[in-house]
Structure formats: structure tokens, C-alpha cells
Protein backbone atom coordinates (compact mmCIF):
# COMPACT_ATOMS: atom_id res chain seq x y z
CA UNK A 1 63.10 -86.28 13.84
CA UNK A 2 64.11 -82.90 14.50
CA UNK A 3 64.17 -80.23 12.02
CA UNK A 4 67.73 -78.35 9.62
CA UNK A 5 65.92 -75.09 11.58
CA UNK A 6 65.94 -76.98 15.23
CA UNK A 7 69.49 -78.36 15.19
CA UNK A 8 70.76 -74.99 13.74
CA UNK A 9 69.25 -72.85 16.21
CA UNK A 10 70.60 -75.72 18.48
CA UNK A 11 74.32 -75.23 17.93
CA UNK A 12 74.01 -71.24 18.27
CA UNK A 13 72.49 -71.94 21.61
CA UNK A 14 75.77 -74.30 22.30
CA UNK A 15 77.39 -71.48 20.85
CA UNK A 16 76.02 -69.34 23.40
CA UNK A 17 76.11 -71.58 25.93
CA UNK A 18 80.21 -71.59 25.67
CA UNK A 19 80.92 -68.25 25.16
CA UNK A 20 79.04 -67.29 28.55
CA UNK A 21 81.60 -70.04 30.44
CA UNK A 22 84.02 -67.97 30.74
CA UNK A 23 85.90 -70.86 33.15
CA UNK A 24 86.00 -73.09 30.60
CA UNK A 25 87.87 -70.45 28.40
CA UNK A 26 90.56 -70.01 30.44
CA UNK A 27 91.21 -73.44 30.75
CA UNK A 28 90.75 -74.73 27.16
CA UNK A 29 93.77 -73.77 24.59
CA UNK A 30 92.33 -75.71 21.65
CA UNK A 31 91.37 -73.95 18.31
CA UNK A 32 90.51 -76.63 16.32
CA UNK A 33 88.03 -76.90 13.25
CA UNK A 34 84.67 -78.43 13.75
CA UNK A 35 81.65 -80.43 12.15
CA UNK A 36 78.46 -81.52 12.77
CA UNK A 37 76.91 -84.26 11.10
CA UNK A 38 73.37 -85.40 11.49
CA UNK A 39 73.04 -88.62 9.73
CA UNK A 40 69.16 -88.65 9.62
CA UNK A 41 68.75 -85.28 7.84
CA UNK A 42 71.57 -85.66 5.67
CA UNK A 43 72.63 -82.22 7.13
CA UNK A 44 75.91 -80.75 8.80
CA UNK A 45 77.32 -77.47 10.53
CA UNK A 46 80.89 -76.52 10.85
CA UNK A 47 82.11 -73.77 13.02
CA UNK A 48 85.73 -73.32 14.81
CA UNK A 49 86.72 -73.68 18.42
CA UNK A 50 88.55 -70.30 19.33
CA UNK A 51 89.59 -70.24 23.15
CA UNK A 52 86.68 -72.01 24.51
CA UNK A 53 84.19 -70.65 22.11
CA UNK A 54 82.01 -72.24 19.25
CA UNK A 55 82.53 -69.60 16.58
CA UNK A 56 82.05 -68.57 13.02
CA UNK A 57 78.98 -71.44 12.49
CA UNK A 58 77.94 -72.37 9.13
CA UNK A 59 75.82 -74.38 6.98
CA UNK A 60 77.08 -77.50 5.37
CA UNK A 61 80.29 -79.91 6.09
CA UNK A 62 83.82 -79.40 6.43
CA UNK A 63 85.60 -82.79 5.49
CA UNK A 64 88.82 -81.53 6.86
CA UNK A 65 87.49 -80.68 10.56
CA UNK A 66 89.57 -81.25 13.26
CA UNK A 67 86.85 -82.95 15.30
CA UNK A 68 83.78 -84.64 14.35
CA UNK A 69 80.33 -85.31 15.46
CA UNK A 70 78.47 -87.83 13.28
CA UNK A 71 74.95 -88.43 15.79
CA UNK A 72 71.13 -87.95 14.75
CA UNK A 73 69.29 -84.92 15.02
CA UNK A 74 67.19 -85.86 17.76
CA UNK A 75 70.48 -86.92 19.40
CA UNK A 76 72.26 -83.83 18.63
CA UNK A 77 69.12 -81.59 20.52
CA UNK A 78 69.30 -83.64 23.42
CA UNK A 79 73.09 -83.34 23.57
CA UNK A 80 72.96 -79.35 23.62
CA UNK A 81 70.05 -79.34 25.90
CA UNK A 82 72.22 -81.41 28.67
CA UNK A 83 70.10 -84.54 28.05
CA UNK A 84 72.33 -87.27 26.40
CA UNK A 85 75.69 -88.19 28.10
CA UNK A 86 78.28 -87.86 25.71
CA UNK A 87 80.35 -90.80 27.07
CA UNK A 88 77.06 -93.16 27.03
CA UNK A 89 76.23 -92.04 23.98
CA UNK A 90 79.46 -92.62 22.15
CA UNK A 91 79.43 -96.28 23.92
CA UNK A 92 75.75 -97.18 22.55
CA UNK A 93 77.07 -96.16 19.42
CA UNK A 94 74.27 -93.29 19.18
CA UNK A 95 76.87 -90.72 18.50
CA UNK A 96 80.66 -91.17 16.98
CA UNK A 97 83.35 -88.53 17.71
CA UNK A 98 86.16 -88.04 15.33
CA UNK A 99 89.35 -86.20 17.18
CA UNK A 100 92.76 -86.60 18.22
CA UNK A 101 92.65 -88.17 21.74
CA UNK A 102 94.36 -85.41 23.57
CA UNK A 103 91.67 -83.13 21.96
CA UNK A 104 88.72 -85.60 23.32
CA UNK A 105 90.34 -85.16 27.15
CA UNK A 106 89.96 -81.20 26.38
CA UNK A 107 86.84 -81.29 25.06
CA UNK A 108 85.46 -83.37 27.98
CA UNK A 109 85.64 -79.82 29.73
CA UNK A 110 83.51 -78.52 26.90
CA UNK A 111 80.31 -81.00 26.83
């Protein structure tokens, strides 16, 4: 089980990881609210999506967030380091996403 430290340090890298894909900004018009939740640590992050980029990331939950991950830590590392497939995960049930559908086709551009 991974660490609070790991899987926040893990969402600035994603963080980081968006705002240098500069392609993916200027194709992505969403700004949406967003939440992490990792079931195993009983932990979550919430930031906003802001033309393509993972900004102002915080500690804790937002229950109103626009889109949802509910996955566990472990998961949630190996889904920022470009080890878990997001649609195979979702199937197996490893990791739920809560969105509007139209959102989910924008974010596939995203993860």
C-alpha cells in the first residue's frame, strides 16, 4: 500500500505531466472540478481541470466534484506512472470514474 506522501507527490507529477502537453490543451475545453479518492488510505485530493491542466491541488475531498476517481493507492501510482489502463481498470472494477459521459470521451485525451 502506497503512502498519503506517495499518491500526493503522485498527482503533482500528473499535474506536471499535463501542463507540459501543451497538445492536449488546445484540444481539451473542459474546466471541471476534480477528486481523488483512495479507498485503502481513507484519503482524497481535489484539484480543478483548467484548459488541459490539473490545477490548484489540495488535501482532502470535494463531494461536489465534477469527476471522480474512487481506485486504491497502489492503483492510483500505477495510473500516473502509465502502468494501469484506465479502460481495463474501470472494467475489472479496480478503479470507478464518476463523470458526465461527454466529459469521460474528453478526458480519454487526458489519461
Amino acid at each position: 500500500m502506497a503512502t498519503v506522501d506517495q499518491c500526493r507527490d503522485a498527482m503533482h507529477e500528473l499535474a506536471a505531466r499535463l501542463a507540459g502537453n501543451a497538445d492536449a490543451q488546445s484540444r481539451l475545453d473542459l474546466e471541471r472540478t476534480v477528486a481523488c479518492r483512495l479507498t485503502d488510505l481513507g484519503a482524497a485530493f481535489h484539484g480543478r481541470l483548467h484548459n488541459g491542466q490539473l490545477i490548484d491541488i489540495a488535501d482532502g475531498d470535494d463531494p461536489k466534484a465534477k469527476i471522480a476517481l474512487t481506485l486504491k493507492s497502489d492503483d492510483f501510482l500505477a495510473l500516473v506512472r502509465g502502468d494501469l489502463d484506465v479502460t481495463r481498470a474501470v472494467a475489472a472494477g479496480q478503479m470507478r470514474i464518476k463523470a458526465n459521459p461527454f466529459d469521460l470521451l474528453k478526458l480519454r485525451k487526458l489519461l
